[in-house]
C-alpha atoms as a PDB file:
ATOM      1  CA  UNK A   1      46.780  45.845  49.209  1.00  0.00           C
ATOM      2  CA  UNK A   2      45.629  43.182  47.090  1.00  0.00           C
ATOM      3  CA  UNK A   3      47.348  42.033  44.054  1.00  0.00           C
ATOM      4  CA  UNK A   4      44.415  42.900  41.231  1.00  0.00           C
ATOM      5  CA  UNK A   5      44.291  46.608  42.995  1.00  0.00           C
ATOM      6  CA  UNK A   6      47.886  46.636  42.192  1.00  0.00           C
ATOM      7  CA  UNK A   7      47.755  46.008  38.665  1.00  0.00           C
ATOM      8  CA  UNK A   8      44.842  48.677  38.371  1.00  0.00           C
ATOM      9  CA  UNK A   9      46.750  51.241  40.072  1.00  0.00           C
ATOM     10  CA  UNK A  10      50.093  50.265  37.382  1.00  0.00           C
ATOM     11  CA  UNK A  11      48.183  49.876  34.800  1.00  0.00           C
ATOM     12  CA  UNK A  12      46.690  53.436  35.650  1.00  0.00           C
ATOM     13  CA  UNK A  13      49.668  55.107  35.700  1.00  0.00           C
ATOM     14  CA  UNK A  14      51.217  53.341  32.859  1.00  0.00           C
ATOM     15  CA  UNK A  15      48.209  54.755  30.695  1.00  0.00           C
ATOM     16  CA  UNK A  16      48.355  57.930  31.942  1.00  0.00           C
ATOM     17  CA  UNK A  17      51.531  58.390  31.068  1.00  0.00           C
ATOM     18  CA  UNK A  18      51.300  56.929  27.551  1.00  0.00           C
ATOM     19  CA  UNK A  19      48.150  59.453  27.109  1.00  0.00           C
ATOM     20  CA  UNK A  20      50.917  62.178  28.722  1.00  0.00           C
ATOM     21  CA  UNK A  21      53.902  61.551  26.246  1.00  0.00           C
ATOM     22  CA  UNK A  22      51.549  61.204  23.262  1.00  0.00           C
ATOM     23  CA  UNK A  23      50.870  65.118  24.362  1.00  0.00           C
ATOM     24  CA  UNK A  24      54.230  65.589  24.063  1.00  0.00           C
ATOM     25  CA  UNK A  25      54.916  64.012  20.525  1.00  0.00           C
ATOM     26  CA  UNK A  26      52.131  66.011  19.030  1.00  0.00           C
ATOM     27  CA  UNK A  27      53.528  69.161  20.558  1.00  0.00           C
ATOM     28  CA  UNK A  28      56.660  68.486  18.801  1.00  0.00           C
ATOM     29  CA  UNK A  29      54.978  67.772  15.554  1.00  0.00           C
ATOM     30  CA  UNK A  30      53.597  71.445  15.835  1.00  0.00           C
ATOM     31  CA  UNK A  31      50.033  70.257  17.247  1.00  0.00           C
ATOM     32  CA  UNK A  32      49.875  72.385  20.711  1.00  0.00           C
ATOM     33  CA  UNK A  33      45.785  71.627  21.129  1.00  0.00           C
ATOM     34  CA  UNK A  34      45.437  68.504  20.719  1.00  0.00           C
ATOM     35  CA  UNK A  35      41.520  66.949  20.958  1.00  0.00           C
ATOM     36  CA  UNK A  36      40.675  64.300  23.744  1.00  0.00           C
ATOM     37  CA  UNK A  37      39.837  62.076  20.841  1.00  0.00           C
ATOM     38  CA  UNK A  38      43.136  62.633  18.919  1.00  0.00           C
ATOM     39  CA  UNK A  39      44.891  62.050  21.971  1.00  0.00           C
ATOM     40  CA  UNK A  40      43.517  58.960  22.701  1.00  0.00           C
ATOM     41  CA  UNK A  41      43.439  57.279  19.361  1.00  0.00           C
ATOM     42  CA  UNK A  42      47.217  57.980  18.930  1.00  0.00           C
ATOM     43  CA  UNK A  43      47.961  56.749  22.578  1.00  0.00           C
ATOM     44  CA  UNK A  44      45.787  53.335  22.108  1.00  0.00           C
ATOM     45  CA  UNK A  45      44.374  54.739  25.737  1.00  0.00           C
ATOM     46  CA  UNK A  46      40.364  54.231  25.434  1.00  0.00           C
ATOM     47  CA  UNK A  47      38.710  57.660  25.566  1.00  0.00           C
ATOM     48  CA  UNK A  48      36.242  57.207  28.002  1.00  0.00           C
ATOM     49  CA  UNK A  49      40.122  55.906  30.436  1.00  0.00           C
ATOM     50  CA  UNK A  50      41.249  59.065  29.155  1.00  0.00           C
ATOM     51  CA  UNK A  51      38.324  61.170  30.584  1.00  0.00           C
ATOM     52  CA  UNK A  52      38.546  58.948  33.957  1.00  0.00           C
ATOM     53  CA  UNK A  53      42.511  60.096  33.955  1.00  0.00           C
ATOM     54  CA  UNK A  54      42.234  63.798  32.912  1.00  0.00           C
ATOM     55  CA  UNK A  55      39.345  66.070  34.214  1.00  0.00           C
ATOM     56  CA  UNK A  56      39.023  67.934  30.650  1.00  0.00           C
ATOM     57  CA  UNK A  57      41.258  69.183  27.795  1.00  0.00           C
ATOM     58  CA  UNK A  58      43.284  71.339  29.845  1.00  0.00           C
ATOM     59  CA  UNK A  59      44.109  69.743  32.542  1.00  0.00           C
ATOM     60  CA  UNK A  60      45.274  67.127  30.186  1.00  0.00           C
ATOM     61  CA  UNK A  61      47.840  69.954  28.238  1.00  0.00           C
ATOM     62  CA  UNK A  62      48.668  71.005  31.981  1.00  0.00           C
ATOM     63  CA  UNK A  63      49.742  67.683  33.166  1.00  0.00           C
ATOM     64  CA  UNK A  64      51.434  67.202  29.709  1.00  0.00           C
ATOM     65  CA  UNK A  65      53.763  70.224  30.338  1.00  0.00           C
ATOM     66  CA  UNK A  66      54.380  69.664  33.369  1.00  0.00           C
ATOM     67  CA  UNK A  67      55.847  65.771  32.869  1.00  0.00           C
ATOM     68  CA  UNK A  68      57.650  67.239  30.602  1.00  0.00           C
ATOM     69  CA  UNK A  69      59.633  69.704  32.764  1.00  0.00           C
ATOM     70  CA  UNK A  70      59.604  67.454  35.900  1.00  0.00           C
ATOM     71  CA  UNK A  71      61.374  64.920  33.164  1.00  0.00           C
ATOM     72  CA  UNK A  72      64.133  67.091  32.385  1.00  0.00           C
ATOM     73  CA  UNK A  73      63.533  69.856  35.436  1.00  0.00           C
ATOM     74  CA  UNK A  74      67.043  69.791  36.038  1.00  0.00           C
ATOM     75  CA  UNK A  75      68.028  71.525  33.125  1.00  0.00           C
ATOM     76  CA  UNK A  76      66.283  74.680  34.521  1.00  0.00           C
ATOM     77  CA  UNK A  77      69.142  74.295  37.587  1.00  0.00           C
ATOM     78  CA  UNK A  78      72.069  76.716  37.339  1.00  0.00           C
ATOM     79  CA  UNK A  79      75.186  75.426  38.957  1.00  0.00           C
ATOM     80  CA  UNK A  80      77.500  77.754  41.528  1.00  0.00           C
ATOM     81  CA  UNK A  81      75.389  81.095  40.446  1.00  0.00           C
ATOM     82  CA  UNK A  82      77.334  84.583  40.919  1.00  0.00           C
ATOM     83  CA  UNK A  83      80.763  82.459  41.134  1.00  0.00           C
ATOM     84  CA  UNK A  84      83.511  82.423  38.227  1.00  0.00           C
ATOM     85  CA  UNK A  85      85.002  85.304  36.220  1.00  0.00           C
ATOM     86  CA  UNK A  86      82.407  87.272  34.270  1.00  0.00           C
ATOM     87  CA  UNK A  87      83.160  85.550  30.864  1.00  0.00           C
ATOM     88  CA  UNK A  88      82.237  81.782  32.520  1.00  0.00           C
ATOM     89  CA  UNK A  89      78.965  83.239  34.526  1.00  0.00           C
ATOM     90  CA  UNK A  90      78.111  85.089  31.262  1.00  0.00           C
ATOM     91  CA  UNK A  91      78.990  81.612  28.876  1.00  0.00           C
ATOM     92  CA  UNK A  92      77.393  79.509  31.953  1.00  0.00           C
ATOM     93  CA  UNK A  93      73.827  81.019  31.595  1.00  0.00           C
ATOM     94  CA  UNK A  94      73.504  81.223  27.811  1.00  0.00           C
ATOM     95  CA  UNK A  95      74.416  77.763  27.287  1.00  0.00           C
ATOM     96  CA  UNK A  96      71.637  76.716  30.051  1.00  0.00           C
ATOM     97  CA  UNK A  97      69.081  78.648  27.855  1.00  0.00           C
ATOM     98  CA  UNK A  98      70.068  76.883  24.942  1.00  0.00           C
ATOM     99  CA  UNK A  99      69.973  73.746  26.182  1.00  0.00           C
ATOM    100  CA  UNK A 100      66.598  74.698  27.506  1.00  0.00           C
ATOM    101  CA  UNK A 101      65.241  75.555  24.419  1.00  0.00           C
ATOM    102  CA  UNK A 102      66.971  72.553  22.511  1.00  0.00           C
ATOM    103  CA  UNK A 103      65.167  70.063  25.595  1.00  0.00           C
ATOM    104  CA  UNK A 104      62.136  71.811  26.157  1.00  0.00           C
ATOM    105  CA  UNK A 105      61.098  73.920  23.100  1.00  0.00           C
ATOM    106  CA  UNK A 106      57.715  72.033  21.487  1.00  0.00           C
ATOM    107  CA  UNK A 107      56.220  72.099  25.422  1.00  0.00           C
ATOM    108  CA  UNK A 108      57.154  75.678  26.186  1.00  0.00           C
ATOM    109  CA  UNK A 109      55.819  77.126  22.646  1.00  0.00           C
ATOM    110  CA  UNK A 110      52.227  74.715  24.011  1.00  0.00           C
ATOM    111  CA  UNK A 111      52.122  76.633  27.390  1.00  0.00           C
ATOM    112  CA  UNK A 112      53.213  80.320  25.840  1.00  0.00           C
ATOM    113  CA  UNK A 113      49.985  79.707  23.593  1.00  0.00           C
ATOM    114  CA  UNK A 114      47.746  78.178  26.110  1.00  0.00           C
ATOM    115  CA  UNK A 115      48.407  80.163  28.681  1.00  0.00           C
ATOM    116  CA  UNK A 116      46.373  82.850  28.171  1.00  0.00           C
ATOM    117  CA  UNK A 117      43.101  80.297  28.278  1.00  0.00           C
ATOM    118  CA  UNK A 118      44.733  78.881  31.394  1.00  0.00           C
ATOM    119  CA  UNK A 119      45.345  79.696  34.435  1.00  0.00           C
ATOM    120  CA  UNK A 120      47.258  76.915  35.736  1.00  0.00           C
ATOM    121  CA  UNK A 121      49.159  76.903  32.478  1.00  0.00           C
ATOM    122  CA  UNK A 122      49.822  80.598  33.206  1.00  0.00           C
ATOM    123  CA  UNK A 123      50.895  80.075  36.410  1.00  0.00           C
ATOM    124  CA  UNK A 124      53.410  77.621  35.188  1.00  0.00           C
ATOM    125  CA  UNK A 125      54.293  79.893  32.751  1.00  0.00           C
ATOM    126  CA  UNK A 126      55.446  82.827  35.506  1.00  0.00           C
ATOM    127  CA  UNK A 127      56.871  80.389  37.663  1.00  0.00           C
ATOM    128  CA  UNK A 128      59.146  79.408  35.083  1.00  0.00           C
ATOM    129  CA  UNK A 129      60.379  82.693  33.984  1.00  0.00           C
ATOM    130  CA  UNK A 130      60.643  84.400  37.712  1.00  0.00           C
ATOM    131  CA  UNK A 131      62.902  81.188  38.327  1.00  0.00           C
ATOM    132  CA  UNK A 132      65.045  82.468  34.994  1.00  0.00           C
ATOM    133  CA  UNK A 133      65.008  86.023  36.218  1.00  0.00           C
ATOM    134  CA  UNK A 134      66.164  85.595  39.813  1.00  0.00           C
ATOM    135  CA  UNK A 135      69.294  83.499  38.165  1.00  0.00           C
ATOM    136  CA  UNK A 136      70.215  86.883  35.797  1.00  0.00           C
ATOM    137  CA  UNK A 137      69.818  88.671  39.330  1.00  0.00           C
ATOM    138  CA  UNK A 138      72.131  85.873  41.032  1.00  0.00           C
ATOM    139  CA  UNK A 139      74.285  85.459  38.348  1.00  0.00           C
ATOM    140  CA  UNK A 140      75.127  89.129  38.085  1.00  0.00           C
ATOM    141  CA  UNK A 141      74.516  90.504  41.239  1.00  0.00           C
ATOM    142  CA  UNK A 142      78.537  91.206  41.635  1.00  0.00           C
ATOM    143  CA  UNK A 143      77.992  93.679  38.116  1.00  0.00           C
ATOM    144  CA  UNK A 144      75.220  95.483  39.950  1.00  0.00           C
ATOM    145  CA  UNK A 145      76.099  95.947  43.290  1.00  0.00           C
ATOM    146  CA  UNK A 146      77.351  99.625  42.557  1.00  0.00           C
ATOM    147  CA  UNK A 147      74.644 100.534  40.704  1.00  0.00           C
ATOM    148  CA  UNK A 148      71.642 102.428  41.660  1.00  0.00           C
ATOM    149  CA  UNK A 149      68.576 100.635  41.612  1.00  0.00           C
ATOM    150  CA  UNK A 150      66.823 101.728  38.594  1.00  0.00           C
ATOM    151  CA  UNK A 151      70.227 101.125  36.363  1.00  0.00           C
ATOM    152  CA  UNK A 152      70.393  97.688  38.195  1.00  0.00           C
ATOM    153  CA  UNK A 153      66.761  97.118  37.338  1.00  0.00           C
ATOM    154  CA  UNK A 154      67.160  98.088  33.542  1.00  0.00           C
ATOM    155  CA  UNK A 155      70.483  96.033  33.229  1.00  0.00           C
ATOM    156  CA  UNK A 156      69.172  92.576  34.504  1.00  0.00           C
ATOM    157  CA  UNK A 157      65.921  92.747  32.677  1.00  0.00           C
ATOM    158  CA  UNK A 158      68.201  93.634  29.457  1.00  0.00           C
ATOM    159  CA  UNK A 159      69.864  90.659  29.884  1.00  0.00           C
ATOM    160  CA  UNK A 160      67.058  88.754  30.961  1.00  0.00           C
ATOM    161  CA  UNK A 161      64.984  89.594  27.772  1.00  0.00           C
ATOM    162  CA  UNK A 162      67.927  88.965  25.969  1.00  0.00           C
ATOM    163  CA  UNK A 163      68.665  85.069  26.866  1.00  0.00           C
ATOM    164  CA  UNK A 164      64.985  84.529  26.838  1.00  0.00           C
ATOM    165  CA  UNK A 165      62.909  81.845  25.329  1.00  0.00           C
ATOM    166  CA  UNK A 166      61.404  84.210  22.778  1.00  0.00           C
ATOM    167  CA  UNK A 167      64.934  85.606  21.485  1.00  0.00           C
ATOM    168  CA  UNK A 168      66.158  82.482  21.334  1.00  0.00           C
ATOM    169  CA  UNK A 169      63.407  81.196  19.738  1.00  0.00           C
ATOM    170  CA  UNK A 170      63.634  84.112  17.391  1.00  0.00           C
ATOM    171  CA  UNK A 171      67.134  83.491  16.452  1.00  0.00           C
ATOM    172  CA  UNK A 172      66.957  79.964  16.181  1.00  0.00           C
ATOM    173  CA  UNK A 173      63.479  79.220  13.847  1.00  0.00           C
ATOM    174  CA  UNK A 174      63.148  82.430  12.487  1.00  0.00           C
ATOM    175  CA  UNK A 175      66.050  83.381  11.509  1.00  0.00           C
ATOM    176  CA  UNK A 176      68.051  79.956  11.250  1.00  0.00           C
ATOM    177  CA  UNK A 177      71.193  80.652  13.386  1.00  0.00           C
ATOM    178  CA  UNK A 178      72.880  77.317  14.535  1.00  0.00           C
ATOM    179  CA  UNK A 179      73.191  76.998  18.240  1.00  0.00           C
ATOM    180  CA  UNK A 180      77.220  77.865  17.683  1.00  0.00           C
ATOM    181  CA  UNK A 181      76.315  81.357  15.765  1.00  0.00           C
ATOM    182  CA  UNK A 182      73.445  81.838  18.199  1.00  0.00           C
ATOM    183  CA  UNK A 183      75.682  81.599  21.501  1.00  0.00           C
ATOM    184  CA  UNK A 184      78.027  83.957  19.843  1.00  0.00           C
ATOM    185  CA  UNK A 185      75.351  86.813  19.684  1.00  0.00           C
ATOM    186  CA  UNK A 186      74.261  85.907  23.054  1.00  0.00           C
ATOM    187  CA  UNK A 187      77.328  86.107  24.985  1.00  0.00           C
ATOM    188  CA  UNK A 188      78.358  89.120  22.650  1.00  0.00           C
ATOM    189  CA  UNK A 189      75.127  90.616  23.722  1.00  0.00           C
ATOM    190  CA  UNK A 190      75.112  89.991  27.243  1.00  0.00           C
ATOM    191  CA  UNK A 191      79.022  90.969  27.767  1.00  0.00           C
ATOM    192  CA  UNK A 192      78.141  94.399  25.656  1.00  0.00           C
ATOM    193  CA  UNK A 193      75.512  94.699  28.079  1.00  0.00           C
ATOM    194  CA  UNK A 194      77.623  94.459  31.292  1.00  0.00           C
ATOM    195  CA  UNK A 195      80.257  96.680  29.521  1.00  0.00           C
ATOM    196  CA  UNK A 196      77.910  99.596  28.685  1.00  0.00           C
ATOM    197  CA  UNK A 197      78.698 102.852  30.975  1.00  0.00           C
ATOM    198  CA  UNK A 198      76.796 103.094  34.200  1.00  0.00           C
END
């Protein structure tokens, strides 16, 4: 390949992601539609490059959010699922939601409010939270093996709900817990959950 289609194709992808993590600094600065032209101005990217790069506004917020997670996609990994005593499992998965929500929180509040005007941002969306609720299933299945389906069903969705991006988000922003306070209610919540009568 010759040397000046090279630099094109670096150069490229070295502007696209500029154009990609400016996204992601206006997201955190509360900004989750960002204009074409704001997005280019800020990234020093020339608009009509960013128009060549990005097919329209939201496949540019797509792309965006998804960088974002492939950046730090491991986070959404949880370790040696179902294994431990019930206190680590239940201390394992709270602390990966909070992390998650310390890492990730300006993109996922951007795809919660585009999704419903997208539906590749929706899709991401769902993807993202059937991962999360097949690790409460995994994570718990010893808990509800003896249980009947529909108790099963009610308990893991309990749980799930209660770790989830929302509560935490909830607890964190709206009400001001710390993270310290806020993984005390958590694992308080989850174990009262797993202790209730079947």
């Amino acid at each position: 390949m010759p040397k000046d289609v090279d630099g094109r194709t670096a150069r490229r992808g070295r502007n696209s992601d500029a154009v990609l993590d400016t996204v992601h600094e206006m997201f955190v600065e509360g900004n989750f539609s960002p204009s074409v032209e704001e997005v280019a101005a800020r990234s020093g990217v020339s608009l009509r490059s960013v128009y060549r790069y990005f097919e329209d506004t939201e496949a540019l917020l797509h792309l965006a959010i998804e960088r974002r997670i492939a950046l730090v996609g491991e986070l959404y990994g949880l370790g040696e699922l179902g294994e431990g005593t019930q206190e680590e499992r239940v201390l394992a998965l709270v602390n990966q939601r909070l992390v998650l929500h310390s890492k990730l929180a300006p993109s996922i509040r951007a795809a919660m409010l585009r999704a419903p005007f997208s539906p590749q941002i929706a899709d991401q969306v769902q993807a993202r939270r059937d991962l999360l609720s097949e690790q409460v299933a995994a994570q718990f299945a010893a808990e509800t093996r003896g249980l009947g389906k529909a108790r099963s069903e009610e308990l893991l969705v309990s749980i799930d709900a209660l770790c989830s991006f929302e509560s935490i988000e909830a607890m964190r922003v709206r009400h001001g817990l710390s993270i310290s306070r806020t993984r005390r209610a958590l694992v308080g919540g989850v174990t009262a959950l797993l202790a209730a009568p079947n």
